[in-house]
Protein backbone atom coordinates (compact mmCIF):
# COMPACT_ATOMS: atom_id res chain seq x y z
CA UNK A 1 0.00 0.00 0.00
CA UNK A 2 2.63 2.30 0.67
CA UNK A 3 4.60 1.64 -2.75
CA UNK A 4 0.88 3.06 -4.46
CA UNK A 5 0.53 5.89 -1.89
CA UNK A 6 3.87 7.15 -2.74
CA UNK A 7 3.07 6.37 -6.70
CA UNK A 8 -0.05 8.17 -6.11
CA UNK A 9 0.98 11.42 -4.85
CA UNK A 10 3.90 11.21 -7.78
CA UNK A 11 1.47 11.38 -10.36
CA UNK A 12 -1.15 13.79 -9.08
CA UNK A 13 2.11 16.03 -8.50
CA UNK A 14 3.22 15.81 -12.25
CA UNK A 15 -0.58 16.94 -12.95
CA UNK A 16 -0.17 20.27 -11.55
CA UNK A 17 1.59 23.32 -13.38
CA UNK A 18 1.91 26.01 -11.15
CA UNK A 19 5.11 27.66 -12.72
CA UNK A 20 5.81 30.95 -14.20
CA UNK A 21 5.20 29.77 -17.86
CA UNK A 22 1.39 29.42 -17.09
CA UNK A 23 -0.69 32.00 -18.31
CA UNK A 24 -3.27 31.21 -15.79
CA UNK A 25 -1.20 32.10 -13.16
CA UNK A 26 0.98 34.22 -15.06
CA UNK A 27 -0.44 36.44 -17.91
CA UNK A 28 1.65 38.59 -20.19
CA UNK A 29 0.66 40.90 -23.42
CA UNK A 30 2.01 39.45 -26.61
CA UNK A 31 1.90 40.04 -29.91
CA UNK A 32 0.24 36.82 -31.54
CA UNK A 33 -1.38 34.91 -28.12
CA UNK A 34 -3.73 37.50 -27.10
CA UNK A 35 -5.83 40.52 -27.62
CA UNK A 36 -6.70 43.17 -24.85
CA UNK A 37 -9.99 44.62 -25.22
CA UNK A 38 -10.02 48.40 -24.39
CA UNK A 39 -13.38 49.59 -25.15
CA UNK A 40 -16.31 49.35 -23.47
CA UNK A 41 -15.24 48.86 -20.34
CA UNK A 42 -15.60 45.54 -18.21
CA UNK A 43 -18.36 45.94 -16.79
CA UNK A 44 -20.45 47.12 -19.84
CA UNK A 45 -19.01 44.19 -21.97
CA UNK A 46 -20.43 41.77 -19.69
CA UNK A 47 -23.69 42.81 -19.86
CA UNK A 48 -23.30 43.25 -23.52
CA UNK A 49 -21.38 40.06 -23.98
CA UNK A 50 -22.28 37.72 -21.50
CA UNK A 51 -26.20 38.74 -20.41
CA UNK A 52 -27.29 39.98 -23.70
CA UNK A 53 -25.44 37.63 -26.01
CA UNK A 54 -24.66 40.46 -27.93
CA UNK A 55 -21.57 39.27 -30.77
CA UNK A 56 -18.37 41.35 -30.59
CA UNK A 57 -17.10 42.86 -33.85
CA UNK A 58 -13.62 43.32 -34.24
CA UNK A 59 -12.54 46.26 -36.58
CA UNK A 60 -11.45 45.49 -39.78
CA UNK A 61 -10.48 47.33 -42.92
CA UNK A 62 -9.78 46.38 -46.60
CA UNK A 63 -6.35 47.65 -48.38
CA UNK A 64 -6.57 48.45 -51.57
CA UNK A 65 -10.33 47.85 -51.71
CA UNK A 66 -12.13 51.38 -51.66
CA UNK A 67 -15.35 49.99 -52.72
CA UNK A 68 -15.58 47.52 -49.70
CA UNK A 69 -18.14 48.45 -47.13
CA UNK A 70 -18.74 45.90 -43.62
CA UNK A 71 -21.51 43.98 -42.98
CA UNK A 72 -20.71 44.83 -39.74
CA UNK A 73 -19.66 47.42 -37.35
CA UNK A 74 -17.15 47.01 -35.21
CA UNK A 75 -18.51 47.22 -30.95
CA UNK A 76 -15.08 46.70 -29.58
CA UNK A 77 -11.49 48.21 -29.01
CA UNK A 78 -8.67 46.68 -29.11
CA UNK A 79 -5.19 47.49 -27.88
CA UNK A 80 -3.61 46.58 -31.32
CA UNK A 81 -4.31 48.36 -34.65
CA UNK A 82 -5.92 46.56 -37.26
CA UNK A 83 -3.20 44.70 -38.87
CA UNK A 84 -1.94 43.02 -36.10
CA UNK A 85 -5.18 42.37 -34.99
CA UNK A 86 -5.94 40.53 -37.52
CA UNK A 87 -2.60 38.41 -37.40
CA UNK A 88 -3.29 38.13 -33.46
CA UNK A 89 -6.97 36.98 -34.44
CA UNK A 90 -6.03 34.74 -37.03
CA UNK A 91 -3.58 32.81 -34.84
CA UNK A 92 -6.29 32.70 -31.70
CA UNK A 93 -9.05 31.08 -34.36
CA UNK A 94 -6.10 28.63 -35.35
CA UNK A 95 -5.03 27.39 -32.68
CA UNK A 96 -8.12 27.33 -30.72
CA UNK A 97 -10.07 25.00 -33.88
CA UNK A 98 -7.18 22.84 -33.99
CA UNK A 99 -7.42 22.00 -29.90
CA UNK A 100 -11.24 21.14 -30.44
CA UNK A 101 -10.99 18.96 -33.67
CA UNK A 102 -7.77 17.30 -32.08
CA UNK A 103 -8.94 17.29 -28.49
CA UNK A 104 -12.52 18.14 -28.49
CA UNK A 105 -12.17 20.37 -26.00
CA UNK A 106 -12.13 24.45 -26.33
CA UNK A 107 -9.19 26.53 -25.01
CA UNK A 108 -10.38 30.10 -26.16
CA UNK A 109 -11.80 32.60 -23.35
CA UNK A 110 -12.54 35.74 -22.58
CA UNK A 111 -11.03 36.87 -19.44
CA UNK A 112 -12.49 39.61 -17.40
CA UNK A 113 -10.90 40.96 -14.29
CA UNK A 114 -7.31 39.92 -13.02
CA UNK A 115 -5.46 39.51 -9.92
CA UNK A 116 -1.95 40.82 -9.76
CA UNK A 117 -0.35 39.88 -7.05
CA UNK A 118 3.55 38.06 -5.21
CA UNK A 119 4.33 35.26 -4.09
CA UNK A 120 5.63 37.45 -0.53
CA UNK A 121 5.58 40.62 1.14
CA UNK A 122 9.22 41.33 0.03
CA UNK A 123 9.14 40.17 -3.42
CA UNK A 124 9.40 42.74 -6.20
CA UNK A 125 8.18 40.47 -9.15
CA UNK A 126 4.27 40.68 -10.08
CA UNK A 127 1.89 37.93 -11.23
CA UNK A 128 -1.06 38.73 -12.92
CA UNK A 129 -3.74 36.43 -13.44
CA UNK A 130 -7.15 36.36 -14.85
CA UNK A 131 -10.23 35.72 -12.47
CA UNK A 132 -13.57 35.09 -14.75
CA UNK A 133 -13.30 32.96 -17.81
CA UNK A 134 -15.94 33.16 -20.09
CA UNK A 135 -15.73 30.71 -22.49
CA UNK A 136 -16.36 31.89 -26.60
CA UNK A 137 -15.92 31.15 -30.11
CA UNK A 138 -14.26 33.21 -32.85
CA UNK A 139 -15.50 33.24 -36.52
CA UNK A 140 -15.10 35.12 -39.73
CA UNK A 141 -17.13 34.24 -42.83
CA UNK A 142 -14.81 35.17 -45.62
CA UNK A 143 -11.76 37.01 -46.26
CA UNK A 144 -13.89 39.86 -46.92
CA UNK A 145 -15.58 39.97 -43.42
CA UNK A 146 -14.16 40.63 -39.46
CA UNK A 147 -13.70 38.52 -36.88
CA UNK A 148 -17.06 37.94 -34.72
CA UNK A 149 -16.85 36.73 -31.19
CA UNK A 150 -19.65 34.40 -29.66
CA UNK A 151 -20.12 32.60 -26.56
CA UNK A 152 -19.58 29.05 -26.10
CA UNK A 153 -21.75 27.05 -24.78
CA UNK A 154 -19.46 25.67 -22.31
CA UNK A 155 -19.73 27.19 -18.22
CA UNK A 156 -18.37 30.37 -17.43
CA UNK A 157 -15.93 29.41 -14.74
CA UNK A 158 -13.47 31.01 -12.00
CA UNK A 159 -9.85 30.26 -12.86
CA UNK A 160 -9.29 27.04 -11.64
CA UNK A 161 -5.28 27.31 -11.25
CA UNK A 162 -5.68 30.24 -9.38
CA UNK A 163 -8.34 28.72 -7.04
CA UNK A 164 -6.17 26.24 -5.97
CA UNK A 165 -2.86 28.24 -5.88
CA UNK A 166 -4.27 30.91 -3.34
CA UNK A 167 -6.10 28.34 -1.08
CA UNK A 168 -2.83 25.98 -1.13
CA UNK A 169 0.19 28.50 -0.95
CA UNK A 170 -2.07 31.78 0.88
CA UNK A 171 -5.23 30.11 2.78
CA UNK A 172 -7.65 32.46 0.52
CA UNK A 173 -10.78 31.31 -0.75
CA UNK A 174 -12.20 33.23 -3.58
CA UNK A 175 -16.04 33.88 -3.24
CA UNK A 176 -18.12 31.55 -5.41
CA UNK A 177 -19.13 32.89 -8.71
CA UNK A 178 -22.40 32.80 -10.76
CA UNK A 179 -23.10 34.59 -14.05
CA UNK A 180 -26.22 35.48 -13.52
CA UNK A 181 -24.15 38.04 -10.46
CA UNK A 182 -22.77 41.56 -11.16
CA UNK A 183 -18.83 41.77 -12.82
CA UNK A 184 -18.19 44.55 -10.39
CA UNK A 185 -19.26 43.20 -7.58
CA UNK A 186 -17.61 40.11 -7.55
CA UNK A 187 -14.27 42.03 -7.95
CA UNK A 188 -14.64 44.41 -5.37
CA UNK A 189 -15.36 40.85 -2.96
CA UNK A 190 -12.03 39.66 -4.36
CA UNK A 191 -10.59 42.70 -3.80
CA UNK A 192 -11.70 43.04 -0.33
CA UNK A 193 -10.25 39.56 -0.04
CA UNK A 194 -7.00 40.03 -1.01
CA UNK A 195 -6.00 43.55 0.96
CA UNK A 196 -4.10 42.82 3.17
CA UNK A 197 -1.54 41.43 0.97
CA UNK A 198 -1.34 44.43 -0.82
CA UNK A 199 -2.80 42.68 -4.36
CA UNK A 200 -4.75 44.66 -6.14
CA UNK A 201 -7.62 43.45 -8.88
CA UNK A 202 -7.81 45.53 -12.07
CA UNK A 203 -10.65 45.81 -14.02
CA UNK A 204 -9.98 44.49 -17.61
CA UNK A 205 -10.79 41.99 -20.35
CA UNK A 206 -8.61 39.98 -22.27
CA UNK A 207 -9.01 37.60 -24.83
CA UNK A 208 -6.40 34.29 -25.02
CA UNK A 209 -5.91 30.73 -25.11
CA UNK A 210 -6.34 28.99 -21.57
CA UNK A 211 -5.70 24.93 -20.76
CA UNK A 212 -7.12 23.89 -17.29
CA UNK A 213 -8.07 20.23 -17.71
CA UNK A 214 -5.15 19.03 -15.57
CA UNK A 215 -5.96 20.54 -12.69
CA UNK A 216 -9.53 18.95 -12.51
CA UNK A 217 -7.55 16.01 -13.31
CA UNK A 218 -5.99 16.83 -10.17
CA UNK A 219 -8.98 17.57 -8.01
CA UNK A 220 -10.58 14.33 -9.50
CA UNK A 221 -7.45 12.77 -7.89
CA UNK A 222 -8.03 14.27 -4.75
CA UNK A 223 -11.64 13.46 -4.31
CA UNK A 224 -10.88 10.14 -5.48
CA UNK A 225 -7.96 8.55 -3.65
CA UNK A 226 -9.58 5.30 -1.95
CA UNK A 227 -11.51 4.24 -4.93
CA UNK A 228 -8.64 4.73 -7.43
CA UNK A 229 -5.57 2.94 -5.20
CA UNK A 230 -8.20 -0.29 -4.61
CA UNK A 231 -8.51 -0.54 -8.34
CA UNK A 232 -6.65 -3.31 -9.63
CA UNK A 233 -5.60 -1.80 -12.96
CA UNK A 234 -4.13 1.13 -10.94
CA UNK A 235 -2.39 -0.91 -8.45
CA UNK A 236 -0.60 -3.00 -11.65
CA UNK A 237 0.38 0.01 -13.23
CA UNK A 238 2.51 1.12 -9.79
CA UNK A 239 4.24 -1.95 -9.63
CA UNK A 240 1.70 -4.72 -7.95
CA UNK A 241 1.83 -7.55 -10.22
CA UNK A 242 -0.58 -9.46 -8.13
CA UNK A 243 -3.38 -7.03 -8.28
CA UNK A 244 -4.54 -9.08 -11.62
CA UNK A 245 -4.84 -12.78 -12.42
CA UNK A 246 -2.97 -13.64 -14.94
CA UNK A 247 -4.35 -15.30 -18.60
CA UNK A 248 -6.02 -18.15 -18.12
CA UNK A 249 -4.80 -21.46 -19.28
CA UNK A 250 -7.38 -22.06 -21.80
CA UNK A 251 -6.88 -19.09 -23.49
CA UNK A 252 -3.78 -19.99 -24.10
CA UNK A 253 -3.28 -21.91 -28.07
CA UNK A 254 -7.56 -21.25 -28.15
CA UNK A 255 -8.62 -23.11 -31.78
CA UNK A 256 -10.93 -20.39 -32.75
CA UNK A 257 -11.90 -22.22 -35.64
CA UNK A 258 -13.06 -25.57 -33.70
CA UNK A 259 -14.98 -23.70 -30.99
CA UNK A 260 -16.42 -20.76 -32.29
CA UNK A 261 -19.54 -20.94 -34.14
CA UNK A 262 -20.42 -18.29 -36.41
CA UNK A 263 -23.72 -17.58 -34.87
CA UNK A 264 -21.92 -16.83 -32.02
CA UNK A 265 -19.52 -14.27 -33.40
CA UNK A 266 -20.65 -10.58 -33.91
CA UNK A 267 -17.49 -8.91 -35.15
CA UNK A 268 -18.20 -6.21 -38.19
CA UNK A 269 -14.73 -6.49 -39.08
CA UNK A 270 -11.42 -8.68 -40.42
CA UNK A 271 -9.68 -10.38 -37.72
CA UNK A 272 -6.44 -12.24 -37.74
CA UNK A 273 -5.29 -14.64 -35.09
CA UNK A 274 -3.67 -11.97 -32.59
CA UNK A 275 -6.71 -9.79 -33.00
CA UNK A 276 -9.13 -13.02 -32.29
CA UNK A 277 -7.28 -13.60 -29.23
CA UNK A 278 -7.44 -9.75 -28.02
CA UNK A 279 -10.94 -9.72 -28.46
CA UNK A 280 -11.66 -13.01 -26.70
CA UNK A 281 -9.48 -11.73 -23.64
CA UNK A 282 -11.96 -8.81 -23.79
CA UNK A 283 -15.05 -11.18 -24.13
CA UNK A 284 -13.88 -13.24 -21.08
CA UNK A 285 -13.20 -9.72 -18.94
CA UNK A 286 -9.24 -10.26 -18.53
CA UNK A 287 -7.12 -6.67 -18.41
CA UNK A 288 -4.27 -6.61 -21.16
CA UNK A 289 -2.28 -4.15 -23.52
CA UNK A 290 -3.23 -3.95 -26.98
CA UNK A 291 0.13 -2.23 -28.80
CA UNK A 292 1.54 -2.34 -32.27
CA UNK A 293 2.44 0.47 -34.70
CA UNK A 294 0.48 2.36 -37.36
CA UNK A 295 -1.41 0.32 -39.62
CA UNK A 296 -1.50 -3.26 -37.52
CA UNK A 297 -5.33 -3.28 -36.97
CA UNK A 298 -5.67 -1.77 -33.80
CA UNK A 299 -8.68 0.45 -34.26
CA UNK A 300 -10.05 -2.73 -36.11
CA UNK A 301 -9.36 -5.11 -32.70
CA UNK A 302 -11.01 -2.38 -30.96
CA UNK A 303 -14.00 -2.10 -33.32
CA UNK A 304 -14.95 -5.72 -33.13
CA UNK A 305 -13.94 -5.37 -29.28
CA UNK A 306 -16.91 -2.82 -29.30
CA UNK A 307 -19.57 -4.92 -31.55
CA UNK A 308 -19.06 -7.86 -29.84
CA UNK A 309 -19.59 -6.09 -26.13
CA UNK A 310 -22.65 -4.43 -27.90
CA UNK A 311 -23.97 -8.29 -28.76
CA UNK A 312 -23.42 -8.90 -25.17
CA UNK A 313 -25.33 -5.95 -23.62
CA UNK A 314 -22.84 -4.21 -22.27
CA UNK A 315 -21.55 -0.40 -22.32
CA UNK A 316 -18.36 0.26 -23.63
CA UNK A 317 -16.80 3.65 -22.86
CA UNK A 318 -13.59 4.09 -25.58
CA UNK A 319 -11.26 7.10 -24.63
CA UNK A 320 -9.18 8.81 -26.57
CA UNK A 321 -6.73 12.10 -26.29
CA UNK A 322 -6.84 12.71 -30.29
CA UNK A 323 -10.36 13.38 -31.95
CA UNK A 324 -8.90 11.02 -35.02
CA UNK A 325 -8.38 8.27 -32.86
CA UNK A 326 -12.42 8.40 -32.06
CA UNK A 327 -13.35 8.78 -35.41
CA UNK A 328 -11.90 6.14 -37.37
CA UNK A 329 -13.48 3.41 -34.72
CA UNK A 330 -16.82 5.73 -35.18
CA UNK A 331 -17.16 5.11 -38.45
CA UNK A 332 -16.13 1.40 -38.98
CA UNK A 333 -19.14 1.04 -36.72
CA UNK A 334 -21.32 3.46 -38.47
CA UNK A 335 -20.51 1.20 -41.68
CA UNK A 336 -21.39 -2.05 -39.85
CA UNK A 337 -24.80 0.02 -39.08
CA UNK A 338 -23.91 0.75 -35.30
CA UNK A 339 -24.05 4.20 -35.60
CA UNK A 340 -27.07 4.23 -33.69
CA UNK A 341 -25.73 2.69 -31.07
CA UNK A 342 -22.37 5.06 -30.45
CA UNK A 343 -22.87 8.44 -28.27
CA UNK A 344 -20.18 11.07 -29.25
CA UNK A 345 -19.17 13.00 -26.48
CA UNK A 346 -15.71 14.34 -27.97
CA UNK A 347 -16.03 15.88 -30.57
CA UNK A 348 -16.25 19.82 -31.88
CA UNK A 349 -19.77 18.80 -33.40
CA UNK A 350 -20.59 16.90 -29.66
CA UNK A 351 -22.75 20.03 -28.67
CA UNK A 352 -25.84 19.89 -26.11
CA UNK A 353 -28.34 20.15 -28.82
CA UNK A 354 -26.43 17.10 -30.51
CA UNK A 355 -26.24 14.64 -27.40
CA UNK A 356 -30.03 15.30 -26.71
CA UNK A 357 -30.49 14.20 -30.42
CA UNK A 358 -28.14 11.35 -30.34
CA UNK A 359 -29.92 10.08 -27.28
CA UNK A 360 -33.51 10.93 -28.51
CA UNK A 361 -32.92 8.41 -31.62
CA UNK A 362 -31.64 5.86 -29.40
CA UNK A 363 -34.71 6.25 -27.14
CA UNK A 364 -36.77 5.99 -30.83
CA UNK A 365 -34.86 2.72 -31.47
CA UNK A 366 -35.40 0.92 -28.22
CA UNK A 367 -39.10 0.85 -28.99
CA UNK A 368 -38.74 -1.55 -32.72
CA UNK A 369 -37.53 -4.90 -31.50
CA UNK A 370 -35.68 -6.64 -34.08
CA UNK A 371 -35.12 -10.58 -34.94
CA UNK A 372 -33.37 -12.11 -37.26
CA UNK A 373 -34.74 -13.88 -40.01
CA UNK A 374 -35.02 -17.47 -41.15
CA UNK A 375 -32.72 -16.79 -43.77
CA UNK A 376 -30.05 -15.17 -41.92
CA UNK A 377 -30.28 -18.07 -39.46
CA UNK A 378 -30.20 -20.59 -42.99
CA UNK A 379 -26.72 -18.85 -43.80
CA UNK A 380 -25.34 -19.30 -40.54
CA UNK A 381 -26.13 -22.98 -40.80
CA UNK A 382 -24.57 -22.89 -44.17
CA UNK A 383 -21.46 -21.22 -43.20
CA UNK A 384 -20.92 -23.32 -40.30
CA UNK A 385 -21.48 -26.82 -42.61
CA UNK A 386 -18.79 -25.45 -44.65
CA UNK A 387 -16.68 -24.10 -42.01
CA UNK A 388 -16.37 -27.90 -40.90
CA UNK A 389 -16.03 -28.97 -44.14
CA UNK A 390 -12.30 -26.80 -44.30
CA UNK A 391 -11.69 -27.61 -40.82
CA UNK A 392 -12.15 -31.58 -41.61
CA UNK A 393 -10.04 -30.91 -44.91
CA UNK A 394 -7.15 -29.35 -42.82
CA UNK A 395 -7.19 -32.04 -40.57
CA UNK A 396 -6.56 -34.87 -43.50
CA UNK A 397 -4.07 -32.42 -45.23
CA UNK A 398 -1.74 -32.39 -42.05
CA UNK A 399 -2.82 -36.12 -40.58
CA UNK A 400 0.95 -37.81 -39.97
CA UNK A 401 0.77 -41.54 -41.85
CA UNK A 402 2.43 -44.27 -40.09
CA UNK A 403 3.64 -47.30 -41.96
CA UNK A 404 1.23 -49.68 -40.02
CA UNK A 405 -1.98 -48.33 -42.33
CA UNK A 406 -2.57 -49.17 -46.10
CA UNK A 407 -0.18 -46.55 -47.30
CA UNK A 408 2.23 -48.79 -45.80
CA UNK A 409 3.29 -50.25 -49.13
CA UNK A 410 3.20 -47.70 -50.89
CA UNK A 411 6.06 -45.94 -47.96
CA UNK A 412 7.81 -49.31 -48.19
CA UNK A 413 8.28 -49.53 -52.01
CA UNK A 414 9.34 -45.97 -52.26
CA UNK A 415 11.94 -46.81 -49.75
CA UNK A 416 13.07 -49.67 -51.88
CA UNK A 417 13.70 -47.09 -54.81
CA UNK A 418 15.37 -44.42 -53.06
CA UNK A 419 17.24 -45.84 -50.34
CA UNK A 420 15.08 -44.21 -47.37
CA UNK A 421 15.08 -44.96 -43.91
CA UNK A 422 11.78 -45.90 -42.27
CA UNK A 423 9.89 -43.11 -40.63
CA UNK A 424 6.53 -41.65 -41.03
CA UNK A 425 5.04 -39.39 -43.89
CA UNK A 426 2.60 -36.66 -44.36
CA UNK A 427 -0.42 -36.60 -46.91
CA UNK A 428 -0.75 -33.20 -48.81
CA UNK A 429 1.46 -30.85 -48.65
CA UNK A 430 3.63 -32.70 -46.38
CA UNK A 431 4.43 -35.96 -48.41
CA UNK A 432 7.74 -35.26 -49.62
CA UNK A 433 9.60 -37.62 -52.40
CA UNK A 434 13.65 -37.78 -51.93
CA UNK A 435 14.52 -37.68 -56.07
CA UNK A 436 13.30 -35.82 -58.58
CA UNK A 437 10.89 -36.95 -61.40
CA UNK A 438 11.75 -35.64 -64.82
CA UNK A 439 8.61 -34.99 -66.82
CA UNK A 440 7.67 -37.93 -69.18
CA UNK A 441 8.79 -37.28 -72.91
CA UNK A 442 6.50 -36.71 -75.95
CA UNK A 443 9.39 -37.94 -77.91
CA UNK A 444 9.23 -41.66 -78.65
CA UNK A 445 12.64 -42.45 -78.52
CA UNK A 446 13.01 -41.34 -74.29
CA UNK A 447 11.76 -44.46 -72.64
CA UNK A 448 12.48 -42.72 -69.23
CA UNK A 449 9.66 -41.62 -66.99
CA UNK A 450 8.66 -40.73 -63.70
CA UNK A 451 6.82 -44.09 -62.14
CA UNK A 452 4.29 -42.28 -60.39
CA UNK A 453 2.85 -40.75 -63.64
């Protein structure tokens, strides 16, 4: 137990970022990460922004274009002029759609308020960190139009870094946040908090790219602790090899092809040996490692790993870091017609309105019951009669011959001819004849001939 404690705290640890390179903990101006927004003020924004759902229109101009006139009219200000706004834009939008069709996750906020503040009374170096994170989207239509900001539909949230930095390092708990509450109030509360270390809270919005998900990883952790250290997975991976039984016996060598029946088999997908035995492992509930490199059939193992779960009424929840992992096992099932059957939670297109419709067709479809036919069951039949019929084939093929049986003679007078020791012989492809036969001759005149033609 100890080994796993000390394991335990090792990895939570290696969760947390709380250095300087952080922008949640450590924000800085630059020319390409992030935009200040100037005008209106903070306070006006969010009731523009955030309670009204009112868009925000970046400026935006045209060179060389004197007949160009915008759709829109730019509501904001921005610290930057227009060309490197747009460049600063540009990247933000970039970045930020590559993170949710990678990750599924968003990363792009809109930060209003920040805490500047040291790490002690005699330090002379300044941290400033945001405080409300509004979640949002940025868009453009065309070359031709600006930027547009939009909410996402993700929670507006108090920095969670900076939550657990002041309550760890200073004892300071932040008040709670809702959005429905008042910008200004809320920072004069932190503010009020946080005098008597002579921090200050400044009143200003910001718009960047902002990664929290290992620190709920963390708290997860946290809350966590005796359910994850008595799973048996977990203890494995910190070094308790006893913590899972080992593969049984009988799975060991398993002749697929003698005791699997084909009405018993739901995978929607090839399968060679290796990947049979993965997914039986997974059928019979034992833990293992499925590894390999790029293009050895691992989304495939998983695929039929999923189908054949699905034939057995159970859940499968398949994880992934990278969006393209998800989607190539998403839509070998949607062309095995399982679609209906998957619930995508990560993905950029994974919205609320999309789950509720995901799970709305699946309520639909649990109301048809389905059998199958007499002549699907009539082809199963068939394709286990001839299943048996190559298995029985195999068998003869690769059946060893002793001497003792009718091809005794046969053994016997070959020896005679060619000098061989006694032993036994294979039928098929494993008879082998020690000389060579020379094709018999059209020509008359050759009189010499293999004798077994």
């Amino acid at each position: 137990m100890a080994n796993i404690d000390t394991k335990y705290e090792v990895w939570k640890n290696k969760l947390l970022d709380l250095g300087k390179r952080n922008r949640l903990l450590n924000y800085r101006d630059t020319a390409r990460s992030n935009v200040k927004i100037e005008y209106p003020d903070c306070s006006t924004l969010w009731d523009m922004f955030v309670k009204d759902d009112t868009p925000l229109v970046f400026p935006f101009t045209k060179e060389d274009d004197e007949d160009y006139e915008s759709e829109f009219d730019s509501n904001v200000e921005t610290n930057k002029n227009t060309s490197d706004l747009q460049k600063a834009l540009r990247n933000l939008r970039s970045k930020a759609k590559t993170a949710i069709e990678e990750q599924g996750v968003n990363v792009l906020y809109l930060s209003f308020g920040f805490l500047k503040w040291t790490e002690s009374e005699n330090s002379d170096q300044t941290f400033t960190s945001p405080l409300v994170l509004v979640p949002v989207t940025l868009t453009v239509e065309s070359i031709k139009s600006p930027y547009v900001l939009n909410l996402h539909e993700d929670e507006i949230i108090l920095n969670p870094t900076l939550v657990y930095k002041l309550e760890n390092d200073f004892g300071i708990t932040l008040p709670t946040f809702d959005d429905a509450d008042d910008i200004d109030d809320f920072l004069n509360e932190v503010r009020s908090k946080t005098t008597l270390k002579n921090w200050s809270v400044v009143k200003e919005v910001g718009l960047s790219l902002l990664s929290f998900l290992k620190i709920n990883m963390y708290s997860d952790l946290n809350k966590h602790k005796d359910t994850i250290v008595e799973n048996p997975i977990v203890r494995a991976i910190s070094g308790d090899a006893t913590a899972i039984s080992k593969i049984p016996e009988e799975m060991s060598n398993y002749d697929f092809d003698r005791k699997e029946k084909p009405i018993d088999v739901f995978q929607v997908v090839d399968a060679d040996a290796s990947q049979q035995d993965a997914i039986l492992m997974a059928k019979k509930g034992v833990s293992f490692v499925l590894q390999g490199p790029p293009g050895t059939g691992k989304s495939q193992t998983i695929t039929n790993i999923i189908a054949e779960s699905l034939a057995d009424g159970k859940k499968v929840l398949f994880v992934s870091e990278k969006m393209a992992a998800l989607d190539v096992v998403h839509r070998r099932l949607a062309g095995a017609g399982l679609d209906d059957f998957c619930l995508v939670l990560h993905s950029h297109k994974a919205n609320k309105k999309n789950v509720l419709e995901q799970l709305s067709k699946v309520l639909d479809l649990s109301q048809k019951k389905v059998t199958l036919s007499d002549e699907a069951y009539h082809k199963l039949d068939t394709l286990q009669a001839d299943k048996d019929k190559l298995n029985d084939y195999a068998n003869q093929v690769y059946t060893i011959i002793d001497e003792s049986d009718g091809w005794g003679k046969l053994t016997r007078g070959r020896r005679a001819q060619t000098g061989d020791k006694p032993g036994k012989y294979r039928t098929g492809y494993g008879f082998s004849y020690r000389h060579r036969c020379r094709p018999r001759s059209r020509s008359a005149g050759n009189s010499r001939a293999c004798p077994r033609q």
